[in-house]
Protein backbone atom coordinates (compact mmCIF):
# COMPACT_ATOMS: atom_id res chain seq x y z
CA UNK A 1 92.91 123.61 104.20
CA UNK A 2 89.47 124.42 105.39
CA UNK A 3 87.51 122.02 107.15
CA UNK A 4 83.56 122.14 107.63
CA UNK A 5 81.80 119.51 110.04
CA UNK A 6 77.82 119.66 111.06
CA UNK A 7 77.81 120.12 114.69
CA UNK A 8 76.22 118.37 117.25
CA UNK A 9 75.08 118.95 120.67
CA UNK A 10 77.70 117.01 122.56
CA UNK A 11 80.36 118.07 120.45
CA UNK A 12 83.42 119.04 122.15
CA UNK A 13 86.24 118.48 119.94
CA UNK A 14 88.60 121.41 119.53
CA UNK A 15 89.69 120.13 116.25
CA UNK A 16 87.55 119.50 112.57
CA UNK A 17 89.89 116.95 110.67
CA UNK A 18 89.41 114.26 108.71
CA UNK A 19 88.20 110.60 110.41
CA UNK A 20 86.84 107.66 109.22
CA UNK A 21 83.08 107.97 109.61
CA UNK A 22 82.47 111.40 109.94
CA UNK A 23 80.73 113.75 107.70
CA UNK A 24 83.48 116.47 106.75
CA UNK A 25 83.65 118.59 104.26
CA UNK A 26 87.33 120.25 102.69
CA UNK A 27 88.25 122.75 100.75
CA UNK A 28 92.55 123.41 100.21
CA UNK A 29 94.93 125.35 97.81
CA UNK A 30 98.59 124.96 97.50
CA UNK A 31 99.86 128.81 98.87
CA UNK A 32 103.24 129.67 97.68
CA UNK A 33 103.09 132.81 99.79
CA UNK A 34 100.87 134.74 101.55
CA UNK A 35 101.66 137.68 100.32
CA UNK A 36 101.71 141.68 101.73
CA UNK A 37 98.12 140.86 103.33
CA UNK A 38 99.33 137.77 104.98
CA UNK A 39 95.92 136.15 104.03
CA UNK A 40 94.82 133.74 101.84
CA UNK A 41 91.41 132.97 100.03
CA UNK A 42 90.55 129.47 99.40
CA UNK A 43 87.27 128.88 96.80
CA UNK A 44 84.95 126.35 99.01
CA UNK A 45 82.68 125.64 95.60
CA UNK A 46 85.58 124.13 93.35
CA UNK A 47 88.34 123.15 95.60
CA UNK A 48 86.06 120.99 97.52
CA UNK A 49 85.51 117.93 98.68
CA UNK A 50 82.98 115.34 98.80
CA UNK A 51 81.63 118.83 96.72
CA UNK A 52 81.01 122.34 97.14
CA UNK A 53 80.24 124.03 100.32
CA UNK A 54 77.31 125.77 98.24
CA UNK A 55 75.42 122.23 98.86
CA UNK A 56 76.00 122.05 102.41
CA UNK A 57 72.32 121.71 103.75
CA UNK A 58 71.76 124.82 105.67
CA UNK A 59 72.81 124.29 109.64
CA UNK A 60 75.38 124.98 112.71
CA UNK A 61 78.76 124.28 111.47
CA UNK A 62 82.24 123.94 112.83
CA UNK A 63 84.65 125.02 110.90
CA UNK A 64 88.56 125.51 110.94
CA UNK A 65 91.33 126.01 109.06
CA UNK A 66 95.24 124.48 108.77
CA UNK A 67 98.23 125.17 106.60
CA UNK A 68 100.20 122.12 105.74
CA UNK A 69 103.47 123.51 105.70
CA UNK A 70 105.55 120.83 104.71
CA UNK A 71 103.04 118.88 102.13
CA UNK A 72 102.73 116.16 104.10
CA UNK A 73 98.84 115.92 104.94
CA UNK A 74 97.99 113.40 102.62
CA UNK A 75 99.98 111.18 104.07
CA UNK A 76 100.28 111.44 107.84
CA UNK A 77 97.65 114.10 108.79
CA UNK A 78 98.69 116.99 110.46
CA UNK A 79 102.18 116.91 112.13
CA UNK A 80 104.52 119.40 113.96
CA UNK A 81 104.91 122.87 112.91
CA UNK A 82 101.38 122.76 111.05
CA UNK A 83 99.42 125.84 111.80
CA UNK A 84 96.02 126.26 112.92
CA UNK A 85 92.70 127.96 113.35
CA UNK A 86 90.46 128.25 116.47
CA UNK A 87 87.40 126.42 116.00
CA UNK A 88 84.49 128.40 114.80
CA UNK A 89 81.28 127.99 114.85
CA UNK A 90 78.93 129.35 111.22
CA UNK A 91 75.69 128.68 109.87
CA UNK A 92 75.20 127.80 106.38
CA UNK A 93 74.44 129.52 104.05
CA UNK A 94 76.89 131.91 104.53
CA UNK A 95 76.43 135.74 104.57
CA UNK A 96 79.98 136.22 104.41
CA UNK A 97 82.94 134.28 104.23
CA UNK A 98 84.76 134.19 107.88
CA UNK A 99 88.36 134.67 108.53
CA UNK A 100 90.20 132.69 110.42
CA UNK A 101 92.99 133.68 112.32
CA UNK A 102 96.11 130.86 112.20
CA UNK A 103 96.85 131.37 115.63
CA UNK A 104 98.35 128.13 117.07
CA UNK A 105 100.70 125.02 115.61
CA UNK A 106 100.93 121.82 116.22
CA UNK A 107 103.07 121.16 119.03
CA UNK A 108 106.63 118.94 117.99
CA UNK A 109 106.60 115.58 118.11
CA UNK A 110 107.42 114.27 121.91
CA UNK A 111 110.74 111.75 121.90
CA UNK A 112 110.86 108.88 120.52
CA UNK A 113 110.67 106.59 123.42
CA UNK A 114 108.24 108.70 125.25
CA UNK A 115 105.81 105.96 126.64
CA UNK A 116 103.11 108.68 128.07
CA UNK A 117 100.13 107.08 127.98
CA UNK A 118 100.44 103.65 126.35
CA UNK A 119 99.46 100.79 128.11
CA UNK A 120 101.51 99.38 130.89
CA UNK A 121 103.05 96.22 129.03
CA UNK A 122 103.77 98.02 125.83
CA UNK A 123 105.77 100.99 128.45
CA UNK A 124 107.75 98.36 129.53
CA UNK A 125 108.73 96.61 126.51
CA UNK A 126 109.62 100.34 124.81
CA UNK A 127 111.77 101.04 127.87
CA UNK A 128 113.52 97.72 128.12
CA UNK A 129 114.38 98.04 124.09
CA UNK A 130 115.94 101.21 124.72
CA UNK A 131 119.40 100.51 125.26
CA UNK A 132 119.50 97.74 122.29
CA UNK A 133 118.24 99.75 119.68
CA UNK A 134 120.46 102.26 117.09
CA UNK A 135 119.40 104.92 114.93
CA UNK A 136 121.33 105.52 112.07
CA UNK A 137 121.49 107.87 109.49
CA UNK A 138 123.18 106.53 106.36
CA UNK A 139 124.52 108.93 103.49
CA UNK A 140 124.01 108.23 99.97
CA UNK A 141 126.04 109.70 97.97
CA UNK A 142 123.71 107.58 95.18
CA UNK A 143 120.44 109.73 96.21
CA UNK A 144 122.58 112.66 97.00
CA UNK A 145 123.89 112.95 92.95
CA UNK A 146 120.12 112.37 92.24
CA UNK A 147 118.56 114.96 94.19
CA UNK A 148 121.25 117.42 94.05
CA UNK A 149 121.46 117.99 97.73
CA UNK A 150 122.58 115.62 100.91
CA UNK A 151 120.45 112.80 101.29
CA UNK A 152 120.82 110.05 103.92
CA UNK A 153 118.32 106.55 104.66
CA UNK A 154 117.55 105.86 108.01
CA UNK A 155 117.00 103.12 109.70
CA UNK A 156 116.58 101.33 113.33
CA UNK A 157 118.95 98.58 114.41
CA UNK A 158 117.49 96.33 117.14
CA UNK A 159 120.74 93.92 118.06
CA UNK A 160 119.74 90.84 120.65
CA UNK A 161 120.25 89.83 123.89
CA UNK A 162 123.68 88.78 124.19
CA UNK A 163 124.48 90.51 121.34
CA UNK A 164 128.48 91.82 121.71
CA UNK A 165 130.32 93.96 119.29
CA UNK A 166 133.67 92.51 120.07
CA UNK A 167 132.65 88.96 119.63
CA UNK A 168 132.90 86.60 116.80
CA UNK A 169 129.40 85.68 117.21
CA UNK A 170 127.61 86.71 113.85
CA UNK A 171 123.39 86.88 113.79
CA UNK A 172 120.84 86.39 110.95
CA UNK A 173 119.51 89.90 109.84
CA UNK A 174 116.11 90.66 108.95
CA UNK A 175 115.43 93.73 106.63
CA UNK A 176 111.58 95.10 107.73
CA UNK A 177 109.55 97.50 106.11
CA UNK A 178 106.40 99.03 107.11
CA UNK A 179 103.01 100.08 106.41
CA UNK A 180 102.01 103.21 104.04
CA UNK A 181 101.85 106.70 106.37
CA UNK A 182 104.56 104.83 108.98
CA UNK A 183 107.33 106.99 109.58
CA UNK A 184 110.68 106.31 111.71
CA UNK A 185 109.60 106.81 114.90
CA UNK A 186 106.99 104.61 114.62
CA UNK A 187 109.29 101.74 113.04
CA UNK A 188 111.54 102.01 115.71
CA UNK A 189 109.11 101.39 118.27
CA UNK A 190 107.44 98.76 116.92
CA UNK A 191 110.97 97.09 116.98
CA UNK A 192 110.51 96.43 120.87
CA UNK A 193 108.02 93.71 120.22
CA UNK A 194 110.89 91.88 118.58
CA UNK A 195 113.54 92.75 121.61
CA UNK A 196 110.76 91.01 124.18
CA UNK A 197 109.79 88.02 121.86
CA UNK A 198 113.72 87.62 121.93
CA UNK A 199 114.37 88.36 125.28
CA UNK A 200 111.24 85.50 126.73
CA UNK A 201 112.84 83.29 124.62
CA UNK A 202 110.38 82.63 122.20
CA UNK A 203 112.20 84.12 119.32
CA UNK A 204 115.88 83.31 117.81
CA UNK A 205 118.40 85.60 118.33
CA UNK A 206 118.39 87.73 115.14
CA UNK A 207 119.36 91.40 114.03
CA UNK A 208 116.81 93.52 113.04
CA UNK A 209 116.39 96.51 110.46
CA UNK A 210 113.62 98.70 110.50
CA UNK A 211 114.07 100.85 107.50
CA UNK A 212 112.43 103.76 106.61
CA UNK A 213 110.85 104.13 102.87
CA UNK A 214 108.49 107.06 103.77
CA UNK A 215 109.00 110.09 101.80
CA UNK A 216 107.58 114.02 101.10
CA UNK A 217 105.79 111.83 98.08
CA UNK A 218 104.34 108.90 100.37
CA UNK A 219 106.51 105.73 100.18
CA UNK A 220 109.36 104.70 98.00
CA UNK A 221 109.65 100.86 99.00
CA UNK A 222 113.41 100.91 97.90
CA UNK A 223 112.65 100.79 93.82
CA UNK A 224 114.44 102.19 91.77
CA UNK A 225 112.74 104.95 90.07
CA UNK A 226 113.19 108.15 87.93
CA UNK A 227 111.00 110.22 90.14
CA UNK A 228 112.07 109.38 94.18
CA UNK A 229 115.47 108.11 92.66
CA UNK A 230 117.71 105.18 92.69
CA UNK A 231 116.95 104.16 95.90
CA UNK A 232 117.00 100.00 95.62
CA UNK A 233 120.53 100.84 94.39
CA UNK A 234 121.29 102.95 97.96
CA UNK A 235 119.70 100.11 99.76
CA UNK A 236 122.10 97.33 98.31
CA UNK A 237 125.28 99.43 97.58
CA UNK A 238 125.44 101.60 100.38
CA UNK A 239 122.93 101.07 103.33
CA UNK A 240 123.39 97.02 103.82
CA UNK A 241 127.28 96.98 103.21
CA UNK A 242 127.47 99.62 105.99
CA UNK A 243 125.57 97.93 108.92
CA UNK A 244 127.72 94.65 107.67
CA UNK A 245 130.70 96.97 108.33
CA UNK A 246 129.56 97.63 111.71
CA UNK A 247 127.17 95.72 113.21
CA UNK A 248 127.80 91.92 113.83
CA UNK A 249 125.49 90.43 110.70
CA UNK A 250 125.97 87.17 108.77
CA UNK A 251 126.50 89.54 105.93
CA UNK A 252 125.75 86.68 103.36
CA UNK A 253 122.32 85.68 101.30
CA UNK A 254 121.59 82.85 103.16
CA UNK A 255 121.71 85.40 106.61
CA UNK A 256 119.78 88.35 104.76
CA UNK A 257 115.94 88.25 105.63
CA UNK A 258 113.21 90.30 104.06
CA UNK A 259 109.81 91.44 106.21
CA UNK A 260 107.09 94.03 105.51
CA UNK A 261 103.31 94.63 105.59
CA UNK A 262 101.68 96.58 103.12
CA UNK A 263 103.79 98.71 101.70
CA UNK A 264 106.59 97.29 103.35
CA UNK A 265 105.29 93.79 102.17
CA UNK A 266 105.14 94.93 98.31
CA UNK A 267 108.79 96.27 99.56
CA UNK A 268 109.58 92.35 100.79
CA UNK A 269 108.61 91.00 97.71
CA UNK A 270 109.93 93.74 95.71
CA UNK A 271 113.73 93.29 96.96
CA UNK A 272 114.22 89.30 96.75
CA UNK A 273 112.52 89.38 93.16
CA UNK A 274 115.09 92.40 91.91
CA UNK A 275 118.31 91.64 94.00
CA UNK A 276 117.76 87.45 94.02
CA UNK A 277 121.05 86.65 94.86
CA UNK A 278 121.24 88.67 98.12
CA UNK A 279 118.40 87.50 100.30
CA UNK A 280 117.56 84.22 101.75
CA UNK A 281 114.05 84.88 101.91
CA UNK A 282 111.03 86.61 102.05
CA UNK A 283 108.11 87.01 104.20
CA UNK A 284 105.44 89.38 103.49
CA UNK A 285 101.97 89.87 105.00
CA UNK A 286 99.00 92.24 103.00
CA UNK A 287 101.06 93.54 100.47
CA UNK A 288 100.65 96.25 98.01
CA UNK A 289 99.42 95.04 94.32
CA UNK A 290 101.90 92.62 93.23
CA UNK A 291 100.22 91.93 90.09
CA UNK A 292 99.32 94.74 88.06
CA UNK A 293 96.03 92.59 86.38
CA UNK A 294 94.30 93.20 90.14
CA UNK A 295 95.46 96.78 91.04
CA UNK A 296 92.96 97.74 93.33
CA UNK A 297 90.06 95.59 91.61
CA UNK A 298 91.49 96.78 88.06
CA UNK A 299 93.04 94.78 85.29
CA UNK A 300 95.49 97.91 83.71
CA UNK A 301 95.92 96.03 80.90
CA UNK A 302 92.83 95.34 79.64
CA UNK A 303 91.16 97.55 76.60
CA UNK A 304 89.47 100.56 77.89
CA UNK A 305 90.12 100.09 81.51
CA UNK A 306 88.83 102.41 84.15
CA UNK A 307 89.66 102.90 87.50
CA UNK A 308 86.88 104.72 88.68
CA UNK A 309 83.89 102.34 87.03
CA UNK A 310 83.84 98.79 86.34
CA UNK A 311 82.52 97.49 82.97
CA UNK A 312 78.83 97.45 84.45
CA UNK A 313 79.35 100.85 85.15
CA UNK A 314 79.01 100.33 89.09
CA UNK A 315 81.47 102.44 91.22
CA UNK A 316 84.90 100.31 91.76
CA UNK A 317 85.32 100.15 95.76
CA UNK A 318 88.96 101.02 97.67
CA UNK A 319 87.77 100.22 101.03
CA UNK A 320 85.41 97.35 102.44
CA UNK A 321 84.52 96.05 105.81
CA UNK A 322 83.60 92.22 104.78
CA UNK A 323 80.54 93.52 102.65
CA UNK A 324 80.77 97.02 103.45
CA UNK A 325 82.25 99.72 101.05
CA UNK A 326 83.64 102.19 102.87
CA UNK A 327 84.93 104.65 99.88
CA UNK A 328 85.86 104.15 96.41
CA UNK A 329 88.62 104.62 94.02
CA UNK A 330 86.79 107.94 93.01
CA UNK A 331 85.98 109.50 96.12
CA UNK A 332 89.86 108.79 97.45
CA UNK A 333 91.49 110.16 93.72
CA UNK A 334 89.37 113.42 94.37
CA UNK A 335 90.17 114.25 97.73
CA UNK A 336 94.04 113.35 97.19
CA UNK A 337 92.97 116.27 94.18
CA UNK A 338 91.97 118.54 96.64
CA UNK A 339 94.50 118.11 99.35
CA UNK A 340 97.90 119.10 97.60
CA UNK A 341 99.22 118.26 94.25
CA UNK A 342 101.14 115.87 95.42
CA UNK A 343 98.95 113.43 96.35
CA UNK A 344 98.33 110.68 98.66
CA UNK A 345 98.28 106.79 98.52
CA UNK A 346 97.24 106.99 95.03
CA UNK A 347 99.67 109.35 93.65
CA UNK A 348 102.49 107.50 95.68
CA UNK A 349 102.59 104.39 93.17
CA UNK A 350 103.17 106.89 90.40
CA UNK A 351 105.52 108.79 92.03
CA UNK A 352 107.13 105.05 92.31
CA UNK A 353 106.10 103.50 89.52
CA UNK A 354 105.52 105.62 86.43
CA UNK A 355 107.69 108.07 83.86
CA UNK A 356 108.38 111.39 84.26
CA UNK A 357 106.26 114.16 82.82
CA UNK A 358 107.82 117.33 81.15
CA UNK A 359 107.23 119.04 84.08
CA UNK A 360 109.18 116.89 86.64
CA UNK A 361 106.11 115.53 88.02
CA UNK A 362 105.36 111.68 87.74
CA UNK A 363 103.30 110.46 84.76
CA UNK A 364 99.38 109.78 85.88
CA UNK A 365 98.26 106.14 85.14
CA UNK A 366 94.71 107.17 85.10
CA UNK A 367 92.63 110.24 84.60
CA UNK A 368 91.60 111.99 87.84
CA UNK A 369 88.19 113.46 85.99
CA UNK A 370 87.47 110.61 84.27
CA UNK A 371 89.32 107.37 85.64
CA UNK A 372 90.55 105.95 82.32
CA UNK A 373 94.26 104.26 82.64
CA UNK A 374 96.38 105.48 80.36
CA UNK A 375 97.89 102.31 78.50
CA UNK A 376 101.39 103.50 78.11
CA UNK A 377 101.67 104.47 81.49
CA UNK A 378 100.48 100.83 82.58
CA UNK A 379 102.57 99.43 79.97
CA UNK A 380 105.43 101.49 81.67
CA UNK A 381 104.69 99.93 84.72
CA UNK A 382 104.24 96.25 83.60
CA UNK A 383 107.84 95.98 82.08
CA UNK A 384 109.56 97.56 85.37
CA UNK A 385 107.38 96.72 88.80
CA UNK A 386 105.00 94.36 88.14
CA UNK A 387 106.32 91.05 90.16
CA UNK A 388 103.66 88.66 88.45
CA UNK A 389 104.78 89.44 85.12
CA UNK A 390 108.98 89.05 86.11
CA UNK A 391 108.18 85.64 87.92
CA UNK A 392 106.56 84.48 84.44
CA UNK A 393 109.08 86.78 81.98
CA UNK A 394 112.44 85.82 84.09
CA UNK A 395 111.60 82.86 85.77
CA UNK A 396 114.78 80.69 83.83
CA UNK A 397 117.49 83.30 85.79
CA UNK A 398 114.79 84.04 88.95
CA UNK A 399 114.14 80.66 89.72
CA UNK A 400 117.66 79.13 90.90
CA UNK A 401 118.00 81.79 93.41
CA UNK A 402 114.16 82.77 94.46
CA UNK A 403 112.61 79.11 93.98
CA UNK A 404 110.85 78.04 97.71
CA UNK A 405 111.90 81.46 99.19
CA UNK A 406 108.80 83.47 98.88
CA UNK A 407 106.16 83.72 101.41
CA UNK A 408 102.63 85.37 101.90
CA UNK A 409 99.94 86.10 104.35
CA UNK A 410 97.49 87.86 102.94
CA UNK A 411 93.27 87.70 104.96
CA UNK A 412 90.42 86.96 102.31
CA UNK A 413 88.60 90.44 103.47
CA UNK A 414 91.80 92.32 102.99
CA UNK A 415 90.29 95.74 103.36
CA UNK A 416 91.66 97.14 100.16
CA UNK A 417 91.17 93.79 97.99
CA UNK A 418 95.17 93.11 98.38
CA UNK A 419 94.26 89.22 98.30
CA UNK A 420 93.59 89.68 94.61
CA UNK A 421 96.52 90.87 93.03
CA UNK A 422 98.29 88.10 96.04
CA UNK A 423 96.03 85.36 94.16
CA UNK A 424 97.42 86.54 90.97
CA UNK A 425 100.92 86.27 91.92
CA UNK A 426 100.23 82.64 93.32
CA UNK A 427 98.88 81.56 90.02
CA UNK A 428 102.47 83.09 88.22
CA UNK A 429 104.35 81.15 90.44
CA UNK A 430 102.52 77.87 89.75
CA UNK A 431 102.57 78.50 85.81
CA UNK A 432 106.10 78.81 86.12
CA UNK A 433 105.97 75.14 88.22
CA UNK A 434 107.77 77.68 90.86
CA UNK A 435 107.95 76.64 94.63
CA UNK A 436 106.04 79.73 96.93
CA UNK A 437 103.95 79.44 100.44
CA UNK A 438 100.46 81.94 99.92
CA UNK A 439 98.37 81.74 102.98
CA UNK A 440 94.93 83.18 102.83
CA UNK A 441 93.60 83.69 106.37
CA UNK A 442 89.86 83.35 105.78
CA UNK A 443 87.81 86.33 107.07
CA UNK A 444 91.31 88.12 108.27
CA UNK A 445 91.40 91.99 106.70
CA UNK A 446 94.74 94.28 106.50
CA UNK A 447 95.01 93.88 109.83
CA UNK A 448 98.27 93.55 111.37
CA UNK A 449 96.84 91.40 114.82
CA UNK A 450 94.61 89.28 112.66
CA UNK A 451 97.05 88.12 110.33
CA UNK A 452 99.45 87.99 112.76
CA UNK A 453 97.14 85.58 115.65
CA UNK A 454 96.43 81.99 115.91
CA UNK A 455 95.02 80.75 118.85
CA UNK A 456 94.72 84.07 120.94
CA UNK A 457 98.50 84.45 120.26
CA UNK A 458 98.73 87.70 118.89
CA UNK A 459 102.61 87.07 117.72
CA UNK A 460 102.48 83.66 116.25
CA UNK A 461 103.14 84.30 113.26
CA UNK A 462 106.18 86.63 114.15
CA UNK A 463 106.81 83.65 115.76
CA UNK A 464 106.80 81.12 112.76
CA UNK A 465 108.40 83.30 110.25
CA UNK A 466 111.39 84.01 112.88
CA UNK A 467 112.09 80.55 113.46
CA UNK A 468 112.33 79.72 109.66
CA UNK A 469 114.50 82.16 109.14
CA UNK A 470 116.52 80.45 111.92
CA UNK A 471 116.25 76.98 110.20
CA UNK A 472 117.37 78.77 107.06
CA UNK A 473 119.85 80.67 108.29
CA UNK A 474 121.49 77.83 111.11
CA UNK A 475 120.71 74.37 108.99
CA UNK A 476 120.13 71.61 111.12
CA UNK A 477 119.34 74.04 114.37
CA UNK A 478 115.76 74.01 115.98
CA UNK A 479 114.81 77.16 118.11
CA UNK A 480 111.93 76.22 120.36
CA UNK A 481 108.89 73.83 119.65
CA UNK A 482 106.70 75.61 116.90
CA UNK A 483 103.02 75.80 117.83
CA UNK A 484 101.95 74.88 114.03
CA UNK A 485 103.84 73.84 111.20
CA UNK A 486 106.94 76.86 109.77
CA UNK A 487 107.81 78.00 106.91
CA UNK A 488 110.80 75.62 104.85
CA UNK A 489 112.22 75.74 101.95
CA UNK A 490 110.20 72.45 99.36
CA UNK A 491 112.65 69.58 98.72
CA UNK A 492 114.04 69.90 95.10
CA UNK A 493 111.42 69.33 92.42
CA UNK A 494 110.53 70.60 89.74
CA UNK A 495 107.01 71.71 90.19
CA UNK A 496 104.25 71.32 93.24
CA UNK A 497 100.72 71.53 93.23
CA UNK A 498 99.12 74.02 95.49
């Protein structure tokens, strides 16, 4: 990859990357090898992105290079072992092209607990988690046939206070997922907000799973698939009946939670609606399009449709501030183009979602020149993952086990329009006369903290959904006073108005 930024006068950064709000211009190639001159040329005029470096106005630039060199860019940015360039400084137009020297990588990762620089409180809470939470590495032999070489899922166990192997005492166990570009490490720390919300006292007792759905492709949120592989199947057969088998879990539907945001909330939803008889519940916040008639602003079913222009022609958005657009479908399709074939966020739901090409790859659902959605690709994709259409198509065998169980947090502003597609799969469950909880937090974006706060409490709504669980999992036991009303399951009925 080769970056280009205009430079400035108090510029200091020793890096030219990618960031929200800055002007930066990329150019990339995929490099098999580099061969007997150890160099590489990458074309700036068609590899580019916004466009070509030929219509750079002429100025100072900074430029530098970096070699991905395990594909994952589009996902996470650079990351250890990446290799890079000095920063140089050019002028455009350029007399020559430079060369630039790969001369440094990115240093590893530091341990996972390593609190250097965080904040005092969240230090603390890392450090007292420590001792109560488990990594483990689960084999599959499932995803091992698949990919034809030893696969394992990973995952972070967080176990109580109190908590003691050798005791009867059994715990509700809440299966978490998160966000798209959130790796282990990252999942595992975020567990210590549980361990302190359990330790003040403020939240039940409860096992928790942090699982890990990232992937060399982006994020595989545990479906089933032909391209990343049967992994709902791992997740069921193999993953959950071996932390029952060790860890002390209820290991029974009505003690088997679901979480997520995101991705991890499309994952949350995703789970309870395919596997219906093994989770008590689900509680998911922002999540990825559930209905397939709002993906990202576009109806895939409808004649002609277009992901890159609406029907007035106008640019669809991906990204808003309340009224501001801060990209579009277009702009994001072209530079996932230009970073690696692979892909990023967008090519992740086909590598999930879609058929497999000739070529191995995953099936595209729209054209990256011209944005038209291929209809059998969509059509694919409506009869396998889209949770609207199974709550309406299955509802007779859904319904006994799913009915009152689903739950959804989703702001108006979402940033990426996810309260759409969430709106969609609130009106499914009414035409079905199906019992569901959608909240829609007015103003609120895909923001974690302002889903998540009510009141200044920035974990109230951990909060609420942990003590339903608990009333769910322990009928007729209260944890605590809630602050606002919780989550319950409706009394028996046979249809509710929302």
């Amino acid at each position: 990859m080769f970056a280009a930024r205009a430079t400035s006068e108090n510029m200091t950064s020793d890096a030219v990357d990618l960031e929200r709000g800055e002007d930066v211009s990329v150019a990339a190639r995929d490099v098999a090898s580099f061969g007997t001159s150890r160099s590489a040329t990458i074309n700036t005029r068609t590899a580019a992105f916004p466009a070509s470096f030929a219509t750079l106005a002429p100025g100072t630039y900074r430029v530098q290079a970096v070699l991905d060199r395990n594909g994952d860019y589009n996902f996470t940015g650079r990351g250890p072992g990446d290799l890079a360039s000095k920063v140089v400084t050019v002028h455009f137009p350029l007399s020559s092209m430079p060369t630039l020297q790969l001369e440094h990588a990115v240093p590893p990762e530091t341990d996972q607990f390593d609190t250097t620089g965080l904040p005092l409180v969240a230090a603390e809470q890392i450090a007292a988690s420590r001792p109560h939470l488990h990594d483990e590495r689960m084999p599959s032999k499932v995803l091992t046939r698949f990919h034809g070489a030893n696969q394992a899922v990973a995952a972070w166990v967080l176990t109580p206070p109190g908590y003691n192997a050798m005791s009867r005492t059994t715990y509700p166990t809440v299966y978490t997922a998160t966000a798209f570009g959130t790796g282990h490490k990252l999942a595992g720390q975020q567990l210590s907000r549980m361990w302190h919300l359990m330790k003040t006292g403020v939240m039940p007792p409860m096992i928790w799973v942090a699982l890990d759905h990232s992937s060399r492709n982006g994020t595989t949120e545990f479906a089933d698939g032909v391209n990343n592989g049967p992994l709902g199947e791992a997740l069921v057969e193999e993953v959950i009946p071996a932390l029952e088998a060790k860890y002390r879990m209820d290991a029974k539907p009505s003690g088997r939670f679901l979480t997520g945001h995101s991705s991890g909330g499309w994952f949350a939803l995703w789970a309870i609606v395919r596997y219906p008889q093994l989770f008590g519940g689900s509680w998911a916040t922002a999540p990825d399009p559930v209905d397939f008639h709002d993906f990202l602003g576009v109806d895939l079913y409808a004649a002609g449709a277009n992901m890159y222009r609406a029907p007035d022609g106008k640019p669809r958005p991906l990204e808003r501030d309340h009224d501001k657009v801060l990209g579009t479908i277009e702009e994001a399709a072209r530079l996932e183009s230009v970073l690696g074939h692979s892909g990023g966020q967008l090519r992740s739901f086909e590598w999930v979602f879609s058929p497999r090409q000739r070529d191995g790859e995953p099936a595209f659902l729209f054209d990256r020149e011209t944005g038209a959605v291929d209809p059998a690709v969509a059509a694919y994709w409506r009869e396998r993952y889209d949770i609207g259409h199974r709550i309406e198509a299955d509802w007779p065998r859904l319904g006994r086990y799913v009915d009152g169980k689903v739950h959804v947090v989703v702001g108006t502003a979402d940033s990426y329009y996810l309260d759409g597609p969430v709106r969609q799969l609130d009106a499914a469950f009414r035409k079905v006369g199906g019992h569901a909880d959608f909240r829609y937090v007015p103003g609120a974006t895909h923001s974690m903290p302002m889903l998540y706060t009510t009141d200044g409490d920035r974990n109230a709504l951990w909060k609420e959904m942990s003590r339903a669980i608990y009333a769910m999992a322990r009928p007729g036991q209260m944890w605590g006073a809630p602050s606002r009303a919780v989550f319950t399951p409706p009394p028996p009925a046979r249809a509710r108005q929302h």
